[in-house]
PDB file of N, CA and C in Angstrom:
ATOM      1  N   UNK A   1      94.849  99.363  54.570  1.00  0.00           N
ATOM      2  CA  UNK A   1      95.731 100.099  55.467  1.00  0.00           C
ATOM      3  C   UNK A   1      95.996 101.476  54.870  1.00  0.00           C
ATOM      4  N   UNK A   2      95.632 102.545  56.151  1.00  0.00           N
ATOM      5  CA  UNK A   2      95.663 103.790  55.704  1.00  0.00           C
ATOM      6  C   UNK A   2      97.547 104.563  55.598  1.00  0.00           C
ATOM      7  N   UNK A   3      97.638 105.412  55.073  1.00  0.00           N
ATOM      8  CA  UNK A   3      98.788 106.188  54.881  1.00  0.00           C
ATOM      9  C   UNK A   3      99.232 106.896  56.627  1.00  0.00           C
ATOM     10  N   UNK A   4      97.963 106.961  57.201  1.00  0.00           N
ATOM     11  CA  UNK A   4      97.832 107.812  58.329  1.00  0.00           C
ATOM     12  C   UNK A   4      99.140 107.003  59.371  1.00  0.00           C
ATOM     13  N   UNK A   5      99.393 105.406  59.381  1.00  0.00           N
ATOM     14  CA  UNK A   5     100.216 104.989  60.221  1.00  0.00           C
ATOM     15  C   UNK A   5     101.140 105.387  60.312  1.00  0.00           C
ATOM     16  N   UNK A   6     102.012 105.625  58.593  1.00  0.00           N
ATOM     17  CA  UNK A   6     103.261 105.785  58.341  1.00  0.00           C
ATOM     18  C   UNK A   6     103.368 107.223  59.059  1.00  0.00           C
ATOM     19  N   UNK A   7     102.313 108.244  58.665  1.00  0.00           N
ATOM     20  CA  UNK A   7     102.224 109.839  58.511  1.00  0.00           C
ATOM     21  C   UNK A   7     102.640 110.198  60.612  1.00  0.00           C
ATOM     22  N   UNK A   8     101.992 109.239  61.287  1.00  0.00           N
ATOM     23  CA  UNK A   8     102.308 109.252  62.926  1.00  0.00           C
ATOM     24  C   UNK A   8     103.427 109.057  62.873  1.00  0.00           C
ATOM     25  N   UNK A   9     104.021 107.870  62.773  1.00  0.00           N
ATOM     26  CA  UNK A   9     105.586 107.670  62.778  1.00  0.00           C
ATOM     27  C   UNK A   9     106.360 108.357  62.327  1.00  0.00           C
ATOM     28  N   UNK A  10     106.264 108.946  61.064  1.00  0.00           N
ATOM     29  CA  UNK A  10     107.012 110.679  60.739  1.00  0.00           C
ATOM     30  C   UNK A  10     106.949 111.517  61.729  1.00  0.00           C
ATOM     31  N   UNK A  11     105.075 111.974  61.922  1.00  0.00           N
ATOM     32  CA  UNK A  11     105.278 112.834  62.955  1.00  0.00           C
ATOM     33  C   UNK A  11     106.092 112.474  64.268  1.00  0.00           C
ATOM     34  N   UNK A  12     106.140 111.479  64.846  1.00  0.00           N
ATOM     35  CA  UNK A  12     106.375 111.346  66.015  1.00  0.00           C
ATOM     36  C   UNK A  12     107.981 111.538  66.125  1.00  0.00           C
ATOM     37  N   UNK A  13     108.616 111.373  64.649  1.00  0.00           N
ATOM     38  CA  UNK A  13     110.131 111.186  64.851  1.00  0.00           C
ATOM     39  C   UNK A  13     110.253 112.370  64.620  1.00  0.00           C
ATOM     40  N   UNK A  14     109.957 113.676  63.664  1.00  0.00           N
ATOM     41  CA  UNK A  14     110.155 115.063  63.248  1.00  0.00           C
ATOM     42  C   UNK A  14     109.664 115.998  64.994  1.00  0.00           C
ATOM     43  N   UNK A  15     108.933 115.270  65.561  1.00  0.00           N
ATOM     44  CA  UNK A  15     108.507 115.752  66.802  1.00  0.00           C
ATOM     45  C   UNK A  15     109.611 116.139  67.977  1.00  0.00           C
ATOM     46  N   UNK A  16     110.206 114.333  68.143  1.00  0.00           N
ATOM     47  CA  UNK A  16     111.288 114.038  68.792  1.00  0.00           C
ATOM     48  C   UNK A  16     112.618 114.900  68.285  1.00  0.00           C
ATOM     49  N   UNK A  17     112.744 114.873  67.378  1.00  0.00           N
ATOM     50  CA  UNK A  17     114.300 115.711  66.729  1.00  0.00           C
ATOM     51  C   UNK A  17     114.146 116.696  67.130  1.00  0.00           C
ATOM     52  N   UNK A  18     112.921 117.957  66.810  1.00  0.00           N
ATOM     53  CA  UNK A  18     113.305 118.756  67.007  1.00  0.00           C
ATOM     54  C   UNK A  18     113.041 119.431  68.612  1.00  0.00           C
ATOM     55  N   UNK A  19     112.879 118.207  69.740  1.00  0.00           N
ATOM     56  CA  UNK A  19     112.955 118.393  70.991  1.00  0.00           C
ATOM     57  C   UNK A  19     113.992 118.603  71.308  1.00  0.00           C
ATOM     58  N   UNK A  20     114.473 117.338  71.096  1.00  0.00           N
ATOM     59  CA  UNK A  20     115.794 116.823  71.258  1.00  0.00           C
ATOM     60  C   UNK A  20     116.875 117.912  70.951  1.00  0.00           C
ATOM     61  N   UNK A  21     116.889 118.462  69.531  1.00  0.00           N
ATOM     62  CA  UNK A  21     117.819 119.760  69.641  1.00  0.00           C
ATOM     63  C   UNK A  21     117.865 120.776  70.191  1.00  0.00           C
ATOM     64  N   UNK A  22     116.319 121.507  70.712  1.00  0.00           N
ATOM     65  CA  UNK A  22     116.125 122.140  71.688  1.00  0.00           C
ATOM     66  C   UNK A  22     116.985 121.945  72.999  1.00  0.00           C
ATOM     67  N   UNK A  23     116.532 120.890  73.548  1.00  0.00           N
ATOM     68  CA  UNK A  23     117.020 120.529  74.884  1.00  0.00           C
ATOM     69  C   UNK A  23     118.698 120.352  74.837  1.00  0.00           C
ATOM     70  N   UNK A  24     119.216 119.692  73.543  1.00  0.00           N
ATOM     71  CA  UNK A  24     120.654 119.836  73.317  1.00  0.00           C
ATOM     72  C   UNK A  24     121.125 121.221  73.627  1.00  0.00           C
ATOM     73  N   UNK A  25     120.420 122.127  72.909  1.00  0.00           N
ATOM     74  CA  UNK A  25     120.966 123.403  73.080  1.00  0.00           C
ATOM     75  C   UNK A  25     120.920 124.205  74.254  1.00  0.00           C
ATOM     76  N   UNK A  26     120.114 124.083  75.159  1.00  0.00           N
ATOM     77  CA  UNK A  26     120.054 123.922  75.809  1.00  0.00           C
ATOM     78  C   UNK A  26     121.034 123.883  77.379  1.00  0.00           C
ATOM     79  N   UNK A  27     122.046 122.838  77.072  1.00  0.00           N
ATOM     80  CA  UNK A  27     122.537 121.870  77.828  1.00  0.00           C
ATOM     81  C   UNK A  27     121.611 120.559  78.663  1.00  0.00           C
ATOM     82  N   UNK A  28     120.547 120.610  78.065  1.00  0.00           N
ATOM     83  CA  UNK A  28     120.153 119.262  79.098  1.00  0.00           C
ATOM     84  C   UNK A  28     120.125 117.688  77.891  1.00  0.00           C
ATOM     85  N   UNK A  29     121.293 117.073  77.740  1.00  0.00           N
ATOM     86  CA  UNK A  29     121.792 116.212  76.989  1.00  0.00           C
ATOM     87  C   UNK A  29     120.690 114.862  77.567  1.00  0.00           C
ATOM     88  N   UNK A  30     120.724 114.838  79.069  1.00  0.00           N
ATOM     89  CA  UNK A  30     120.045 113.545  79.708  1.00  0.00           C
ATOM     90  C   UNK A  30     118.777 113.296  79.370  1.00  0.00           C
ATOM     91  N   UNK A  31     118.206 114.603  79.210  1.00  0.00           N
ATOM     92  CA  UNK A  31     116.327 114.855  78.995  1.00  0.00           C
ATOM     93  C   UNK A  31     116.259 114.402  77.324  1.00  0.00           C
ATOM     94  N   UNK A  32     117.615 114.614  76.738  1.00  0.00           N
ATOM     95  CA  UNK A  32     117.411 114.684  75.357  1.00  0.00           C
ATOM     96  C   UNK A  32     117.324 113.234  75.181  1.00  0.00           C
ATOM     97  N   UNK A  33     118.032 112.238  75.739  1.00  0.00           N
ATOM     98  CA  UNK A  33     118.154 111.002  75.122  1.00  0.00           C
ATOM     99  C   UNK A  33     116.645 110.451  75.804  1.00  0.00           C
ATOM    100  N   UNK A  34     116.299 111.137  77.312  1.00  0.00           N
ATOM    101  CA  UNK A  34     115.173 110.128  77.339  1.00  0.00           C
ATOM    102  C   UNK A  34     114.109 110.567  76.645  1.00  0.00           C
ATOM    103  N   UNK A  35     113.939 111.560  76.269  1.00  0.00           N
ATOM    104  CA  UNK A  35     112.645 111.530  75.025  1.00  0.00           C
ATOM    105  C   UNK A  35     113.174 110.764  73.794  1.00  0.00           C
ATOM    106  N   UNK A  36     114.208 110.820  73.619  1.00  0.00           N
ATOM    107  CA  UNK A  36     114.828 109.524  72.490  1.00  0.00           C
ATOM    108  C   UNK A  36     114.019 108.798  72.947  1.00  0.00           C
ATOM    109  N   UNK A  37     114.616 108.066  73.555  1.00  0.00           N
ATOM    110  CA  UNK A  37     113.818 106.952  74.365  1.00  0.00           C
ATOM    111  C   UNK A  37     112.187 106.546  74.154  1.00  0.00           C
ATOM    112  N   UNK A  38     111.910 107.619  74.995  1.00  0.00           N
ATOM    113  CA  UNK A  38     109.978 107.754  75.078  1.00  0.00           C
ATOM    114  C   UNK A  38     109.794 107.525  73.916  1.00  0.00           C
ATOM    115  N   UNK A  39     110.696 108.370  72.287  1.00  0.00           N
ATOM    116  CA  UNK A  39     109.820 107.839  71.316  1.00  0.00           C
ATOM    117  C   UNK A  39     109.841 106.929  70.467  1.00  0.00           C
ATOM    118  N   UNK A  40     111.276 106.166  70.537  1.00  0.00           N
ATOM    119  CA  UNK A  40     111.444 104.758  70.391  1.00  0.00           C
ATOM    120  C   UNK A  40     110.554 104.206  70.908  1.00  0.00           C
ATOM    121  N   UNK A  41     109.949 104.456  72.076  1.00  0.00           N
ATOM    122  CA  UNK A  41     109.484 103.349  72.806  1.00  0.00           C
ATOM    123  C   UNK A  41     107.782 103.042  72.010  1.00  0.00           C
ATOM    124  N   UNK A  42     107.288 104.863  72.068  1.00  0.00           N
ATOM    125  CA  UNK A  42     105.899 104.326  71.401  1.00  0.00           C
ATOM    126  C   UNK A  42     105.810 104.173  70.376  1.00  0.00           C
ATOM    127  N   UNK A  43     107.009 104.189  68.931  1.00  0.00           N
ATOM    128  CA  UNK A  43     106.935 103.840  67.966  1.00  0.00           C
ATOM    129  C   UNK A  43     106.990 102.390  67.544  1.00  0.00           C
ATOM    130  N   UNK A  44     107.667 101.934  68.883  1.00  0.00           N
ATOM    131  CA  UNK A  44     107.911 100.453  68.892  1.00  0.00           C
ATOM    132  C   UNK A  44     106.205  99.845  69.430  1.00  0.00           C
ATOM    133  N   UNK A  45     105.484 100.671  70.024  1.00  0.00           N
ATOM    134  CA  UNK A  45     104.387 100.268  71.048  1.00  0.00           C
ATOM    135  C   UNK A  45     103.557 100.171  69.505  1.00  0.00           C
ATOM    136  N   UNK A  46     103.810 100.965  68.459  1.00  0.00           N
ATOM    137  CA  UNK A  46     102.879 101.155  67.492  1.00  0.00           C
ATOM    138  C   UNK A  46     103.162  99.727  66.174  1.00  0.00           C
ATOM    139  N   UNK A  47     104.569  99.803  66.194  1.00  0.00           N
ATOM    140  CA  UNK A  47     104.905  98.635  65.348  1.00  0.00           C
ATOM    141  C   UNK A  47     104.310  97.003  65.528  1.00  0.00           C
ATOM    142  N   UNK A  48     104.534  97.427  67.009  1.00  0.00           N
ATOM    143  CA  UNK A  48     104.181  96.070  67.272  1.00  0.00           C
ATOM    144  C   UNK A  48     102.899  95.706  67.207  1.00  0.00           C
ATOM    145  N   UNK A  49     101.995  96.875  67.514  1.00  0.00           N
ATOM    146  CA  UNK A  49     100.370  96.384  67.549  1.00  0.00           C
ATOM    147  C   UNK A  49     100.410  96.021  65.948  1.00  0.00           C
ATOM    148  N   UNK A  50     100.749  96.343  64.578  1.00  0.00           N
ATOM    149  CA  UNK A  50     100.854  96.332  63.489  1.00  0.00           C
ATOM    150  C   UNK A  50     101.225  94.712  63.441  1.00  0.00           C
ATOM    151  N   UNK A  51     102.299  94.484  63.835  1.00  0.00           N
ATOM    152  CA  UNK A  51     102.723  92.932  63.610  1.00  0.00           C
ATOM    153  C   UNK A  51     101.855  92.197  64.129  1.00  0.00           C
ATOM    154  N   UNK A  52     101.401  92.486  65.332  1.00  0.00           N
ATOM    155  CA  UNK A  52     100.409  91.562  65.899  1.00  0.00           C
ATOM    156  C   UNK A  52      98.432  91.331  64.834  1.00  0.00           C
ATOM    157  N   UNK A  53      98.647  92.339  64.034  1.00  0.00           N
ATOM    158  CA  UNK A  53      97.398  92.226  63.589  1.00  0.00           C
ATOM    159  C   UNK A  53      97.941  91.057  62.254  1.00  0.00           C
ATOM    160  N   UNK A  54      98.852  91.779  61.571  1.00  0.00           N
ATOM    161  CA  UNK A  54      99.205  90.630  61.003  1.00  0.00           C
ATOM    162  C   UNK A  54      99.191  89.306  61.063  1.00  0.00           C
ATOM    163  N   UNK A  55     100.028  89.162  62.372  1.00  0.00           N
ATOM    164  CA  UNK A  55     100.261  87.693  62.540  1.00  0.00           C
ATOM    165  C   UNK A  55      98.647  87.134  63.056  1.00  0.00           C
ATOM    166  N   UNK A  56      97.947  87.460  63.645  1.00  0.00           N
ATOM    167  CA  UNK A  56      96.259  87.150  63.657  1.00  0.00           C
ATOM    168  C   UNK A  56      96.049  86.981  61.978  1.00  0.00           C
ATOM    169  N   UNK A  57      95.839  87.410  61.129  1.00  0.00           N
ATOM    170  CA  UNK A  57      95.540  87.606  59.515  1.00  0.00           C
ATOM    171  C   UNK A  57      96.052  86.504  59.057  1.00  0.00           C
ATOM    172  N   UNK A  58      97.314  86.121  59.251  1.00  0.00           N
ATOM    173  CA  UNK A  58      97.982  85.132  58.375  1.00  0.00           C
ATOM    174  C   UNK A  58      97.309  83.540  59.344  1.00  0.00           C
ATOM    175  N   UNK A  59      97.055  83.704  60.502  1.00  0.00           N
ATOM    176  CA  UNK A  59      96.398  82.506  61.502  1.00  0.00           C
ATOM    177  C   UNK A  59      95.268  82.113  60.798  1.00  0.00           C
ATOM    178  N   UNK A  60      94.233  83.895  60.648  1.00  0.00           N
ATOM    179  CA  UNK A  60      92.762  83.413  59.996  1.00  0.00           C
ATOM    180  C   UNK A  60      93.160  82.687  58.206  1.00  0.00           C
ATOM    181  N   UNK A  61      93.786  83.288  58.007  1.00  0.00           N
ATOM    182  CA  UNK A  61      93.811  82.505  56.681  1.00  0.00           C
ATOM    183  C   UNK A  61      94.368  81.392  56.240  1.00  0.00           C
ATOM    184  N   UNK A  62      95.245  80.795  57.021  1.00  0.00           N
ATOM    185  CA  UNK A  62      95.661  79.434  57.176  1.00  0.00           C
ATOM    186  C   UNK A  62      95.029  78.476  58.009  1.00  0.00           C
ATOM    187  N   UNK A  63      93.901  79.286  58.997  1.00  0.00           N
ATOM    188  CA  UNK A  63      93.147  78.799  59.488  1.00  0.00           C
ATOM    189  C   UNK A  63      94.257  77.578  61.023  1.00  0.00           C
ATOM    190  N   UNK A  64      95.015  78.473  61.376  1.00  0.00           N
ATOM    191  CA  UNK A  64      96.214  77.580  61.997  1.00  0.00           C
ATOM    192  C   UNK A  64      95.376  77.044  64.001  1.00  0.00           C
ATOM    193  N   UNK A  65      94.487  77.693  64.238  1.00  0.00           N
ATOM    194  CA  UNK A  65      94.316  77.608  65.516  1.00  0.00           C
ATOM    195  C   UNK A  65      92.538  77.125  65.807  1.00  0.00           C
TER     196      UNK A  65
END
């Protein structure tokens, strides 16, 4: 496992912040939380493909299925 996963998830959150303060400043508070949002969402879209390879890995090696 490469460094590159962690290095997206930085980017994606240093991405989001400094939208987010933009648009704070702005005044558009609503736009700000839903890109919150959006990038919770694909960081979560990314975590999870991660767990899921795992949990396949620990199947092949216990040989469970």
């Amino acid at each position: 496992m490469d460094i590159t996963i962690i290095l997206k998830i930085a980017g994606i959150g240093i991405l989001v912040a400094v939208i987010c303060q933009l648009l704070k400043q702005t005044g558009r508070d609503d736009m700000a939380m839903l890109v919150t949002l959006a990038g919770l969402v694909v960081t979560l879209m990314i975590v999870i493909d991660l767990i899921g390879g795992l949990l396949n890995n620990v199947r092949q090696v216990f040989e469970l299925y």
